[in-house]
C-alpha atoms as a PDB file:
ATOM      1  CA  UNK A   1       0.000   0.000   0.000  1.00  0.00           C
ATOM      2  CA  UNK A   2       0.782   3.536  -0.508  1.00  0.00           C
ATOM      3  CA  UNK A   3       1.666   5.246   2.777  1.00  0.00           C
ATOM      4  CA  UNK A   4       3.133   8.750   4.157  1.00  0.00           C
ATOM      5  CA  UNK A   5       5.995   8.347   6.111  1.00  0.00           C
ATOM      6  CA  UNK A   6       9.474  10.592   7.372  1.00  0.00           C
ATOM      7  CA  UNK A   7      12.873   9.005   8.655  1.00  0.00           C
ATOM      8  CA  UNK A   8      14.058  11.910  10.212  1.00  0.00           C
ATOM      9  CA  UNK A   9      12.347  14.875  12.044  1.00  0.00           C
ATOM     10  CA  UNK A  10      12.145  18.380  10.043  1.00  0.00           C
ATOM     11  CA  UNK A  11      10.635  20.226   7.567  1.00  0.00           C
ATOM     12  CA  UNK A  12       7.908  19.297   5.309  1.00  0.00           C
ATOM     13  CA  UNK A  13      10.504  18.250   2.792  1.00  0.00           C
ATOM     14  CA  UNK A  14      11.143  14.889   4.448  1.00  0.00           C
ATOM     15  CA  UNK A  15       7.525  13.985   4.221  1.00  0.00           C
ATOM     16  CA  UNK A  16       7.829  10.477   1.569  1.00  0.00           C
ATOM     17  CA  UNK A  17       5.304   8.294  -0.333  1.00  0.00           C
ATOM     18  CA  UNK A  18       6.191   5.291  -0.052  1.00  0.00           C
ATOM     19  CA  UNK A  19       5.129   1.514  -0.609  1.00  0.00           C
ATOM     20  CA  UNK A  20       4.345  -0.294   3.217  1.00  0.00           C
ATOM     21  CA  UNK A  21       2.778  -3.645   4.324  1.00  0.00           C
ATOM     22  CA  UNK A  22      -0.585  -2.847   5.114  1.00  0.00           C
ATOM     23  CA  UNK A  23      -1.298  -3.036   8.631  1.00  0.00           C
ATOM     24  CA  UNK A  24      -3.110  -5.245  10.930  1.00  0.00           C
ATOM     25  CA  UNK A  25      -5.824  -4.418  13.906  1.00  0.00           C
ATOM     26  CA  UNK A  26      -5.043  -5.864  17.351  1.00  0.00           C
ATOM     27  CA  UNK A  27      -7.809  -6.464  19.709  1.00  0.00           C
ATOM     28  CA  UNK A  28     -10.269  -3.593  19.539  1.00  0.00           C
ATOM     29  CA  UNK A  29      -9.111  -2.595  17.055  1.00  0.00           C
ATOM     30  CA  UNK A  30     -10.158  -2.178  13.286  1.00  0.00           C
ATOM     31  CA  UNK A  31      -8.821  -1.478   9.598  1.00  0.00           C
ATOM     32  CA  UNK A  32      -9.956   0.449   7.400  1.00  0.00           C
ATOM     33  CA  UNK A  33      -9.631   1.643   3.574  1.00  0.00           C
ATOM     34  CA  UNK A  34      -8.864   5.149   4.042  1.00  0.00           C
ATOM     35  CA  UNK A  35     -10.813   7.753   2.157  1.00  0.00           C
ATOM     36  CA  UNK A  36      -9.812  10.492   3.824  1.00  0.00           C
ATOM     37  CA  UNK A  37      -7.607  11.811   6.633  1.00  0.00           C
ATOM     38  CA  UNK A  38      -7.499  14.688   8.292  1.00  0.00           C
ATOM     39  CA  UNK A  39      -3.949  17.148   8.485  1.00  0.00           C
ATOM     40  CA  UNK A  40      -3.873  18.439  11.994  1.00  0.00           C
ATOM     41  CA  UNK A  41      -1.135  20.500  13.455  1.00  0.00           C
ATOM     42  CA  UNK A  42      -0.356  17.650  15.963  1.00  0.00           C
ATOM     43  CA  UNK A  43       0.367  16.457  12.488  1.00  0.00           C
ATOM     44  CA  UNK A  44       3.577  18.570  11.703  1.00  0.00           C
ATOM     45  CA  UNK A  45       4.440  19.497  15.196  1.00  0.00           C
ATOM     46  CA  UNK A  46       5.511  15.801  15.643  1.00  0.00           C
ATOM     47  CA  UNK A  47       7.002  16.017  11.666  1.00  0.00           C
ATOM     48  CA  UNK A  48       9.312  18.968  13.292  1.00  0.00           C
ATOM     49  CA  UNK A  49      10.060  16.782  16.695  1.00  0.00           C
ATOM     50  CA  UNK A  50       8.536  19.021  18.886  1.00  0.00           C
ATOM     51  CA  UNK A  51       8.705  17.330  22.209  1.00  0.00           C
ATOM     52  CA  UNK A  52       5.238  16.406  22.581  1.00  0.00           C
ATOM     53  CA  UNK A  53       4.446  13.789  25.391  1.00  0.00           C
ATOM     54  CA  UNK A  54       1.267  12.642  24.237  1.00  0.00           C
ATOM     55  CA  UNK A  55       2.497  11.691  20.932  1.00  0.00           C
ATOM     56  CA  UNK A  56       6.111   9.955  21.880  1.00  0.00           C
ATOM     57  CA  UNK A  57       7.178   8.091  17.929  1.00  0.00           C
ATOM     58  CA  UNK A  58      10.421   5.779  16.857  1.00  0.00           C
ATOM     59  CA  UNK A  59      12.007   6.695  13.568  1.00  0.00           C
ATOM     60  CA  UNK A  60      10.273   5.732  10.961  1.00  0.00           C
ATOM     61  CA  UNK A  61       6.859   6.942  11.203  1.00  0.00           C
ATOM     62  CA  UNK A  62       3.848   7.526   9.707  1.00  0.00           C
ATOM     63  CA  UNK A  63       1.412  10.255   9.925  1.00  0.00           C
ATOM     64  CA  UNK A  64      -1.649  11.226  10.940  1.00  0.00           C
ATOM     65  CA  UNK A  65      -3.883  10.415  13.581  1.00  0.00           C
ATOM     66  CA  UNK A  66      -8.039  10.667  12.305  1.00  0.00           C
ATOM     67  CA  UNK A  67      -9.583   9.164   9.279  1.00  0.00           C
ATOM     68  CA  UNK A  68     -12.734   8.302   7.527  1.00  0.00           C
ATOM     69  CA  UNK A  69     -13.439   5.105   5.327  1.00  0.00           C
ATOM     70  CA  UNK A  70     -14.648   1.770   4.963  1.00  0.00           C
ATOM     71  CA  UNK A  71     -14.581  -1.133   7.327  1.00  0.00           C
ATOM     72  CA  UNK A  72     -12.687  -3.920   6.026  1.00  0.00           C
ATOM     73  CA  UNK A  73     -12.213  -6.310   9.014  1.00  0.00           C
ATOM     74  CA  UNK A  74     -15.316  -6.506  11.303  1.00  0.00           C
ATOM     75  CA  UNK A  75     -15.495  -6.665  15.393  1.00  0.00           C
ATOM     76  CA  UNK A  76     -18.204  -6.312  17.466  1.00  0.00           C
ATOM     77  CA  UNK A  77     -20.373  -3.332  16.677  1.00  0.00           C
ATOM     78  CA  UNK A  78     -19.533  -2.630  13.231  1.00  0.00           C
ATOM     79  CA  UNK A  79     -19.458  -4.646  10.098  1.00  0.00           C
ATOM     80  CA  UNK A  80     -17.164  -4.907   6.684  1.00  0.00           C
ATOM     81  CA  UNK A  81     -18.089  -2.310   4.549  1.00  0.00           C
ATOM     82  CA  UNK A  82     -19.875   0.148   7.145  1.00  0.00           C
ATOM     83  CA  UNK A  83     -18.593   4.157   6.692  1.00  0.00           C
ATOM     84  CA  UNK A  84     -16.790   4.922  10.089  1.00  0.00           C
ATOM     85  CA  UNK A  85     -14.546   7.823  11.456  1.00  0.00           C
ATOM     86  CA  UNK A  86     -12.177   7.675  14.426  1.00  0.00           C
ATOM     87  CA  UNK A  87      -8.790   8.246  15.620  1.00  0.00           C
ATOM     88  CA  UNK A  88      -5.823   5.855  15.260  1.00  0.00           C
ATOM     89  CA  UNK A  89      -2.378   6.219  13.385  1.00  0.00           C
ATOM     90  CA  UNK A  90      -0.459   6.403   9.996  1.00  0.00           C
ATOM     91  CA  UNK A  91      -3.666   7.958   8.819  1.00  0.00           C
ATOM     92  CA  UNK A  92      -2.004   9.080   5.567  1.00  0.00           C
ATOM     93  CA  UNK A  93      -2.313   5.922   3.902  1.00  0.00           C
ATOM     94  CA  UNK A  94      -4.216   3.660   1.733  1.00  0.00           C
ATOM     95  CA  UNK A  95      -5.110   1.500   5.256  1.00  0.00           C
ATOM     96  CA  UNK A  96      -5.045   2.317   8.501  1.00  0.00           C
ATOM     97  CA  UNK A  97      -5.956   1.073  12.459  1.00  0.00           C
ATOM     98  CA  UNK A  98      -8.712   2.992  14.277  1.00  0.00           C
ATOM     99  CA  UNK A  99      -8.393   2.819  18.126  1.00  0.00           C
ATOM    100  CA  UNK A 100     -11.146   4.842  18.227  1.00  0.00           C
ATOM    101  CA  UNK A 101     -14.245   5.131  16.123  1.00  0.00           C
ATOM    102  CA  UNK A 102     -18.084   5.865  15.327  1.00  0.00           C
ATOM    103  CA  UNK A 103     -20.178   5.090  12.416  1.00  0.00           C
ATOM    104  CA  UNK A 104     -20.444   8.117  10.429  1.00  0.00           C
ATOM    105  CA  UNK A 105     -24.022  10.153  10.347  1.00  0.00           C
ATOM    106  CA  UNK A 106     -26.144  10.059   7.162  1.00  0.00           C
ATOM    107  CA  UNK A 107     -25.418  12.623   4.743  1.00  0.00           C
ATOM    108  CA  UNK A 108     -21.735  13.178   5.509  1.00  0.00           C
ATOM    109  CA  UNK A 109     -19.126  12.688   3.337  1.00  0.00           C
ATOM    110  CA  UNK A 110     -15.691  10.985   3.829  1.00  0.00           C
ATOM    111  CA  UNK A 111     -14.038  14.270   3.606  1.00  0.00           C
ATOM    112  CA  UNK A 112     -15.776  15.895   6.508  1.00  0.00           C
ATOM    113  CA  UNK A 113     -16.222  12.921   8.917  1.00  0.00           C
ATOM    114  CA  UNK A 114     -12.235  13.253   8.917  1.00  0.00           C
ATOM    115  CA  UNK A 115     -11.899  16.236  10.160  1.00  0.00           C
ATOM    116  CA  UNK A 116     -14.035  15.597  13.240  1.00  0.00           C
ATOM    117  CA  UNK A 117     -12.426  13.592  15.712  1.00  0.00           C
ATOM    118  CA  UNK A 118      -9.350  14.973  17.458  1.00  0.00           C
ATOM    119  CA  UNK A 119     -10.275  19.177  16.936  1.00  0.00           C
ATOM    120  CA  UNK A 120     -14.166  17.936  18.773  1.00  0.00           C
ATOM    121  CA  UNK A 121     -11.671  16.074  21.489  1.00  0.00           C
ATOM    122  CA  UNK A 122      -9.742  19.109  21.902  1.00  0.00           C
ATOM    123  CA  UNK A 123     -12.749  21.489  21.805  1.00  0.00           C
ATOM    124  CA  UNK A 124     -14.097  19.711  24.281  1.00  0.00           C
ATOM    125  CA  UNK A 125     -11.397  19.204  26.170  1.00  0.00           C
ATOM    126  CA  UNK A 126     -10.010  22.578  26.334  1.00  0.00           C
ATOM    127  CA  UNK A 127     -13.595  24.265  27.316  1.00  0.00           C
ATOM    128  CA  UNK A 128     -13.431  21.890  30.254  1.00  0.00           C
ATOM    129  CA  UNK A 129     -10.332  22.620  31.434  1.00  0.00           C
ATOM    130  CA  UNK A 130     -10.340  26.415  30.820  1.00  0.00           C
ATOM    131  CA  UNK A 131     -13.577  25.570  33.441  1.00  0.00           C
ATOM    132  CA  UNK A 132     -16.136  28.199  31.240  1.00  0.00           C
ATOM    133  CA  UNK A 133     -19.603  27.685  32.697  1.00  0.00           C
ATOM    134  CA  UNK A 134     -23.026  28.572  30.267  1.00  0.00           C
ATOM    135  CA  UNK A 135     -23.783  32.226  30.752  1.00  0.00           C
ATOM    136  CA  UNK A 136     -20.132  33.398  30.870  1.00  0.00           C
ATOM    137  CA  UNK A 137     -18.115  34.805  27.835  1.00  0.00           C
ATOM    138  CA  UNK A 138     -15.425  32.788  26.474  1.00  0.00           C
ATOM    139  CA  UNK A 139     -12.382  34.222  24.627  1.00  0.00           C
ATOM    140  CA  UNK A 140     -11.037  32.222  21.454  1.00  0.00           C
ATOM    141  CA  UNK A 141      -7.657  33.446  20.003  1.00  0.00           C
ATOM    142  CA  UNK A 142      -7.360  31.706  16.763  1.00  0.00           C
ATOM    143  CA  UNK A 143     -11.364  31.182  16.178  1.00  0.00           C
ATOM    144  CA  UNK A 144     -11.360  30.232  12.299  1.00  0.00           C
ATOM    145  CA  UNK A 145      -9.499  26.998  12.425  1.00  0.00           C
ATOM    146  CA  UNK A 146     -10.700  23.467  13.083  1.00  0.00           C
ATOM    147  CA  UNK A 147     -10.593  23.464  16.880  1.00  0.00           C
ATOM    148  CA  UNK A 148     -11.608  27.069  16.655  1.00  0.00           C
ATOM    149  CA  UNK A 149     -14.524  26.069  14.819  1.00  0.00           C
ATOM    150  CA  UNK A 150     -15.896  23.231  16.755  1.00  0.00           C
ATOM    151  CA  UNK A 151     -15.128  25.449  20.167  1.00  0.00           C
ATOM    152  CA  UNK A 152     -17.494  28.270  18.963  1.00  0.00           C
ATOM    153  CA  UNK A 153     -20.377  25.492  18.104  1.00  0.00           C
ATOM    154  CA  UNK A 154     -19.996  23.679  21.332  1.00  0.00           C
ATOM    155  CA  UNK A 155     -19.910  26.766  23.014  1.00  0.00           C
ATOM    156  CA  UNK A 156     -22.883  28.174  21.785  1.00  0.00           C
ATOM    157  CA  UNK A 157     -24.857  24.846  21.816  1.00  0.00           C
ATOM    158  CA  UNK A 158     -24.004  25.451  25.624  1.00  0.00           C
ATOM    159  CA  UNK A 159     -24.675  28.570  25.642  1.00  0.00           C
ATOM    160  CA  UNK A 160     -21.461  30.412  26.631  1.00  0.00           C
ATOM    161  CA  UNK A 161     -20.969  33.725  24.996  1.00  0.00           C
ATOM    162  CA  UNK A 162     -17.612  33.805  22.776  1.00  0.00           C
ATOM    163  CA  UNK A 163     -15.412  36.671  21.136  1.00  0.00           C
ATOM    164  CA  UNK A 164     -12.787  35.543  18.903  1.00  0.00           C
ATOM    165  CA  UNK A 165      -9.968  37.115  17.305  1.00  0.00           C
ATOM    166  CA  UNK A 166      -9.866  36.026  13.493  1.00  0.00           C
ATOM    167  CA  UNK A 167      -7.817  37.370  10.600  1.00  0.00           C
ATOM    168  CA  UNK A 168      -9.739  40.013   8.400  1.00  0.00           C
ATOM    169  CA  UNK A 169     -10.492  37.376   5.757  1.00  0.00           C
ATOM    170  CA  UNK A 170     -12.235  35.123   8.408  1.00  0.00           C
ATOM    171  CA  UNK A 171     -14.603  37.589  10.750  1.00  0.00           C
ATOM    172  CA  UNK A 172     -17.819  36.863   9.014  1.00  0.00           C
ATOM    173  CA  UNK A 173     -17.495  33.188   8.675  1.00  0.00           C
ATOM    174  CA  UNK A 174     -16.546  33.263  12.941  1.00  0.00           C
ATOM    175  CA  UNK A 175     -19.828  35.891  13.379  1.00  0.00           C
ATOM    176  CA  UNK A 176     -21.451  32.629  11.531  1.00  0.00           C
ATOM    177  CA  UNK A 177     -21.071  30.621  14.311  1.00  0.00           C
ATOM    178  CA  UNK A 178     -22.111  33.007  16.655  1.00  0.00           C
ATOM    179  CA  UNK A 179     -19.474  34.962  17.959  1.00  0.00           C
ATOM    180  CA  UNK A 180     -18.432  38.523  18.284  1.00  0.00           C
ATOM    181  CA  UNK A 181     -15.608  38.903  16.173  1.00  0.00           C
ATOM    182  CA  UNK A 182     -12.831  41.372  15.650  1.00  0.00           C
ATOM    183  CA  UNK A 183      -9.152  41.056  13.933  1.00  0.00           C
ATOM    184  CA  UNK A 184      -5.576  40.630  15.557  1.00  0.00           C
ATOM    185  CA  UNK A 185      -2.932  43.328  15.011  1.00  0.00           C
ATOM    186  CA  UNK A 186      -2.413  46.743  16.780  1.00  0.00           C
ATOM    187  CA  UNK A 187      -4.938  47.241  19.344  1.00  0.00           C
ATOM    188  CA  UNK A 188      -6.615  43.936  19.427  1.00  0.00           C
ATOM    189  CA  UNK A 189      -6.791  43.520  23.173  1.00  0.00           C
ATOM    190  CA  UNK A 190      -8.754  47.003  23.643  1.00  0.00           C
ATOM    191  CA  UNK A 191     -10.887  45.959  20.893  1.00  0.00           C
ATOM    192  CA  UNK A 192     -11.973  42.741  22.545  1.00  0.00           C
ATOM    193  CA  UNK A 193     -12.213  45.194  25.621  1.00  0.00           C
ATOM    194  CA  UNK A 194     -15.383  46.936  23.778  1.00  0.00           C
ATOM    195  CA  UNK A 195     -16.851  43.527  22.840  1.00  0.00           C
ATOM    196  CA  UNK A 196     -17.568  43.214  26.523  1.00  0.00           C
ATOM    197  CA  UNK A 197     -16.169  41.436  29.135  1.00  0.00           C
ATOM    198  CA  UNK A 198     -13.894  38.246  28.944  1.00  0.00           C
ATOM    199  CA  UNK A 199     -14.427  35.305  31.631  1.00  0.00           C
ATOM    200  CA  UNK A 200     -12.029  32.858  29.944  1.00  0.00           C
ATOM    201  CA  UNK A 201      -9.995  32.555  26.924  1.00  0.00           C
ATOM    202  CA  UNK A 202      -8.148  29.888  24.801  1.00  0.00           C
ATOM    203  CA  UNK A 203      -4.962  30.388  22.793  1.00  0.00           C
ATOM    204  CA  UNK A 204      -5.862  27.983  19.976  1.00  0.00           C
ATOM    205  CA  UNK A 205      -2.675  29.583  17.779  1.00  0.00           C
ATOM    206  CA  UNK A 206       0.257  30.557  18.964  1.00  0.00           C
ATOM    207  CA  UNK A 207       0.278  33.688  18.145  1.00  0.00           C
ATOM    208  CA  UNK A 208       2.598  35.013  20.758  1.00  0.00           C
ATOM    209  CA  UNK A 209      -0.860  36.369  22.856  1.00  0.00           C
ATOM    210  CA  UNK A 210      -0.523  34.689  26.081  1.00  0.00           C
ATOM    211  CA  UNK A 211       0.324  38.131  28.151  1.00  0.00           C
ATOM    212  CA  UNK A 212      -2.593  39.789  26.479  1.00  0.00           C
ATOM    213  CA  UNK A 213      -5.402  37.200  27.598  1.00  0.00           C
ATOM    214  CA  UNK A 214      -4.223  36.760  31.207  1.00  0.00           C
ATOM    215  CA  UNK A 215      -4.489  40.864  31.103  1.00  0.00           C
ATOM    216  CA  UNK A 216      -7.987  40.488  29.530  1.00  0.00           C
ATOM    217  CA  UNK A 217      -9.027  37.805  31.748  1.00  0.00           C
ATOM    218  CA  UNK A 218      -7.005  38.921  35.520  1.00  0.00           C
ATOM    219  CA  UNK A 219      -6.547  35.356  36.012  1.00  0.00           C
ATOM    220  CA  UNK A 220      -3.686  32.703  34.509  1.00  0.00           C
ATOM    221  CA  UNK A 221      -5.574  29.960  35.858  1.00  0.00           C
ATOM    222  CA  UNK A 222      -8.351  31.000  33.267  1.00  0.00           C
ATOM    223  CA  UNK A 223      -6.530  30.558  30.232  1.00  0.00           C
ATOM    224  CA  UNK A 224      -5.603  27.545  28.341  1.00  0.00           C
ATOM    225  CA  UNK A 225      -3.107  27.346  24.954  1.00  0.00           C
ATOM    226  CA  UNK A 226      -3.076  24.177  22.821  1.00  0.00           C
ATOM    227  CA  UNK A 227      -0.168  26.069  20.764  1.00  0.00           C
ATOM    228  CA  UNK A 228       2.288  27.433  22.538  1.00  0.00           C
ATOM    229  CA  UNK A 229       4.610  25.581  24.229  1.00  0.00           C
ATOM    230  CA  UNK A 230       6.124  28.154  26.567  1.00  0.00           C
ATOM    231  CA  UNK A 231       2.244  28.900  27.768  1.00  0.00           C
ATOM    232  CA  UNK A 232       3.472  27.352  32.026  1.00  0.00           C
ATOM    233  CA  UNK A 233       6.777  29.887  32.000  1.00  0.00           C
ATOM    234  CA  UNK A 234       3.646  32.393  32.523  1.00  0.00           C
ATOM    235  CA  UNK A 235       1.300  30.161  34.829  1.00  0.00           C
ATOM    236  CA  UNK A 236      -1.160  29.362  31.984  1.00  0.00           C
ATOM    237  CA  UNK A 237      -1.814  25.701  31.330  1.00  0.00           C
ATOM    238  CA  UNK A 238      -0.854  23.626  28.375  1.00  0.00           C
ATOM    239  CA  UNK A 239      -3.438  21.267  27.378  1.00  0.00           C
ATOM    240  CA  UNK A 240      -1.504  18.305  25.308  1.00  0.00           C
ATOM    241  CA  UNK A 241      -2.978  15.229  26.586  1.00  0.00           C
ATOM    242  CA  UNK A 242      -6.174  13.798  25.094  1.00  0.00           C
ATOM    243  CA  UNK A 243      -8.779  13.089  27.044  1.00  0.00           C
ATOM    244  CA  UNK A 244     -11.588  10.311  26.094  1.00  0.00           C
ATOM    245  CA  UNK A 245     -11.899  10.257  22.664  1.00  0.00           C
ATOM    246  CA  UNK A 246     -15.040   7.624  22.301  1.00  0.00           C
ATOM    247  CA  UNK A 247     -17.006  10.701  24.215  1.00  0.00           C
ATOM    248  CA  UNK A 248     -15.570  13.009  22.258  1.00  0.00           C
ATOM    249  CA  UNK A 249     -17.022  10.822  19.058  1.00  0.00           C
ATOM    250  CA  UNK A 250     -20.336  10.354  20.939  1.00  0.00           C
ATOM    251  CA  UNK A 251     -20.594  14.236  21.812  1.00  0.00           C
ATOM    252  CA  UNK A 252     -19.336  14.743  17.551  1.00  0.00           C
ATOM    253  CA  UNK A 253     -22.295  12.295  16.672  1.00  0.00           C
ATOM    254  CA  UNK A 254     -25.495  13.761  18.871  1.00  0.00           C
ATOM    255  CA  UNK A 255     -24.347  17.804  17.652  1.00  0.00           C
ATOM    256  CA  UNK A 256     -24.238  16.375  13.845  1.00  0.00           C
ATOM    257  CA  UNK A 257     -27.302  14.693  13.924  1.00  0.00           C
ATOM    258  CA  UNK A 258     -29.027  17.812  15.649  1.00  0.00           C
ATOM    259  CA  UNK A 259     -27.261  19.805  12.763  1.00  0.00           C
ATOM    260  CA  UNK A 260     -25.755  21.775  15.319  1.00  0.00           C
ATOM    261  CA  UNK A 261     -21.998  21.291  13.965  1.00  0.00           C
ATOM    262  CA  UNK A 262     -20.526  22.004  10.554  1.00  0.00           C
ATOM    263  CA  UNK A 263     -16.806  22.084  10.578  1.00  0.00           C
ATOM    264  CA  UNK A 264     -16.301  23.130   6.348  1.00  0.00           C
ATOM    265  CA  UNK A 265     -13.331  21.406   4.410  1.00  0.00           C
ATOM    266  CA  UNK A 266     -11.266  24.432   3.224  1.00  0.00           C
ATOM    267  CA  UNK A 267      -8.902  21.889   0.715  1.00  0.00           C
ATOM    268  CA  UNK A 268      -8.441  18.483   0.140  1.00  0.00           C
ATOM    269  CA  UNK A 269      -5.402  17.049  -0.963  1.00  0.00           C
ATOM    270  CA  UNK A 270      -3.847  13.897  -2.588  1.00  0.00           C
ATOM    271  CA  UNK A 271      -1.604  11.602  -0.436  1.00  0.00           C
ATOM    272  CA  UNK A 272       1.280  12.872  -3.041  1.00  0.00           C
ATOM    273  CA  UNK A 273       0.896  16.385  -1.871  1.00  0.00           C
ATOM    274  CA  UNK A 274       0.922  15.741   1.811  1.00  0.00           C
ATOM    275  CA  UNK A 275       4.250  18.219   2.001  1.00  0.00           C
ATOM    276  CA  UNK A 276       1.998  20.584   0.523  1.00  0.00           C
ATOM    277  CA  UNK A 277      -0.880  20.497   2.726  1.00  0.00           C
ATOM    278  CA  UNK A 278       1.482  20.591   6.008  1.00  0.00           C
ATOM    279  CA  UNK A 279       2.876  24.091   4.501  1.00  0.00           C
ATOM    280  CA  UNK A 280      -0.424  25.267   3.948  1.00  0.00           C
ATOM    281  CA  UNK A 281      -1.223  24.171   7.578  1.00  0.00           C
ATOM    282  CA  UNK A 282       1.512  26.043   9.223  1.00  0.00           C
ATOM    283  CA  UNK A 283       0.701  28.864   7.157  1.00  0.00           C
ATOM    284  CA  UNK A 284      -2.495  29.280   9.651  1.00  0.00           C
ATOM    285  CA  UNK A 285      -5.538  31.580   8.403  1.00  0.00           C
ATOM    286  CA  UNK A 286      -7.449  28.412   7.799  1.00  0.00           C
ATOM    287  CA  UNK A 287     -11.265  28.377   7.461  1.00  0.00           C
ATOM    288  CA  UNK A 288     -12.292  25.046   9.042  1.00  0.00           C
ATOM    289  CA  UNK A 289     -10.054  22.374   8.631  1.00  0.00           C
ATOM    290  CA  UNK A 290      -7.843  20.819   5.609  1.00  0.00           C
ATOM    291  CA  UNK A 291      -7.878  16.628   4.504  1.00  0.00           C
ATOM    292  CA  UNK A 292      -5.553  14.173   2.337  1.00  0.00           C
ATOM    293  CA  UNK A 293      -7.904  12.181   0.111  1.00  0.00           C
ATOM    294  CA  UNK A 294      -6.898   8.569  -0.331  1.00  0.00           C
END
């Protein structure tokens, strides 16, 4: 099988295609013919060898983590052939092993059911932690990407309040999804000021803001960055670790079949441009999320 894979740690440049024994599911496990996967920043963070602990790898690896496709071996609960989406590994491939998994919801296609399963863990996740309670406002820096996305759904299916900070490109596809919305640059924390009131906020890209939202919020303990990695030198918690990803898929399932969640699919991508689609991820400005299509 065809299969995206690096040997050493850097740029996007030692991304390969290469030709792999397909792989096997364990117990609880199940394979699956790829459709689609979904290109997270996780993705090229552990590409780079960023120290992340809850993604530890041995040289060679492959790469990505969620997926969408077919069932081809069958455990209990699911059946060869059904449509499924889920986390596992080596998700840029032609096969791949779900730990993790949920059928997919009528009507959605391969290409978004990829997307879904570790941004809605880390929405949900990261709202928790960040301990935002319906009523209050939540801050989002970094609103218009995938976990962006899914955090300003959840929230307002919750009904916490949210502002985010967006590029210009982005503020009417945030407003959307219910948020106030204004742009970063000069004088973005006294803009947010005018918005109203922050309770919480969430550093969802790195954007060097971490100062700015414990000002905005008077409390470190009240914001939480999934970006950057120097977020504890200022007592502001780094959320890396995943928490339960079946409830995250259960959670993804009920707000999809309410209609309450649309995460859009800015670009798709072959498994021969995967180098491609990591640049384009690092780039940021992304509206949703982007996918390799198998």
């Amino acid at each position: 099988m065809r299969k995206v894979s690096f040997a050493e740690f850097g740029g996007p440049d030692v991304l390969q295609l290469i030709d792999a024994e397909e792989p096997h599911a364990g117990p609880g496990q199940i394979r699956i013919a790829v459709r689609a996967a979904d290109v997270n920043p996780v993705d090229w963070r552990v590409r780079e060898g960023q120290k992340l602990a809850a993604h530890p790898l041995t040289l060679p690896s492959g790469v990505g983590l969620d997926a969408a496709g077919e069932v081809g071996a069958g455990v209990e609960g699911v059946a060869v052939g059904d449509r499924v989406f889920g986390e596992g590994s080596s998700t840029y491939a032609e096969f791949a092993v779900l730990a993790h998994w949920a059928r997919m919801p009528e009507g959605l296609t391969f290409e978004e059911a990829a997307g879904y399963p570790c941004i809605m863990e880390t929405a949900l996740r990261v709202i928790g932690e960040v301990s935002v309670l319906p009523g209050q406002t939540l801050l989002v820096s970094g609103a218009s990407g995938g976990v962006g996305s899914a955090v300003l759904q959840v929230a307002r299916d919750r009904g916490i309040a949210v502002i985010a900070t967006a590029g210009p490109a982005n503020q009417e596809y945030v407003r959307g999804l219910g948020a106030r919305a204004t742009t970063y640059g000069d004088g973005w924390v006294e803009r947010v000021r005018q918005l109203g009131p922050v309770d919480a906020a969430l550093d969802l890209a790195g954007s060097g803001v971490i100062r700015e939202l414990i000002e905005l919020t008077g409390d470190p303990n009240k914001v939480v960055s999934i970006a950057d990695l120097d977020a504890s030198d200022l007592g502001v918690r780094f959320s890396g670790v995943a928490g339960s990803v079946p409830d995250a898929l259960a959670t993804t399932v009920d707000l999809l079949t309410r209609g309450t969640l649309h995460i859009p699919v800015e670009k798709a991508y072959p498994l021969t441009d995967a180098a491609t689609a990591h640049i384009d991820s690092q780039a940021g400005h992304t509206r949703g999320r982007r996918v390799i299509v198998v």
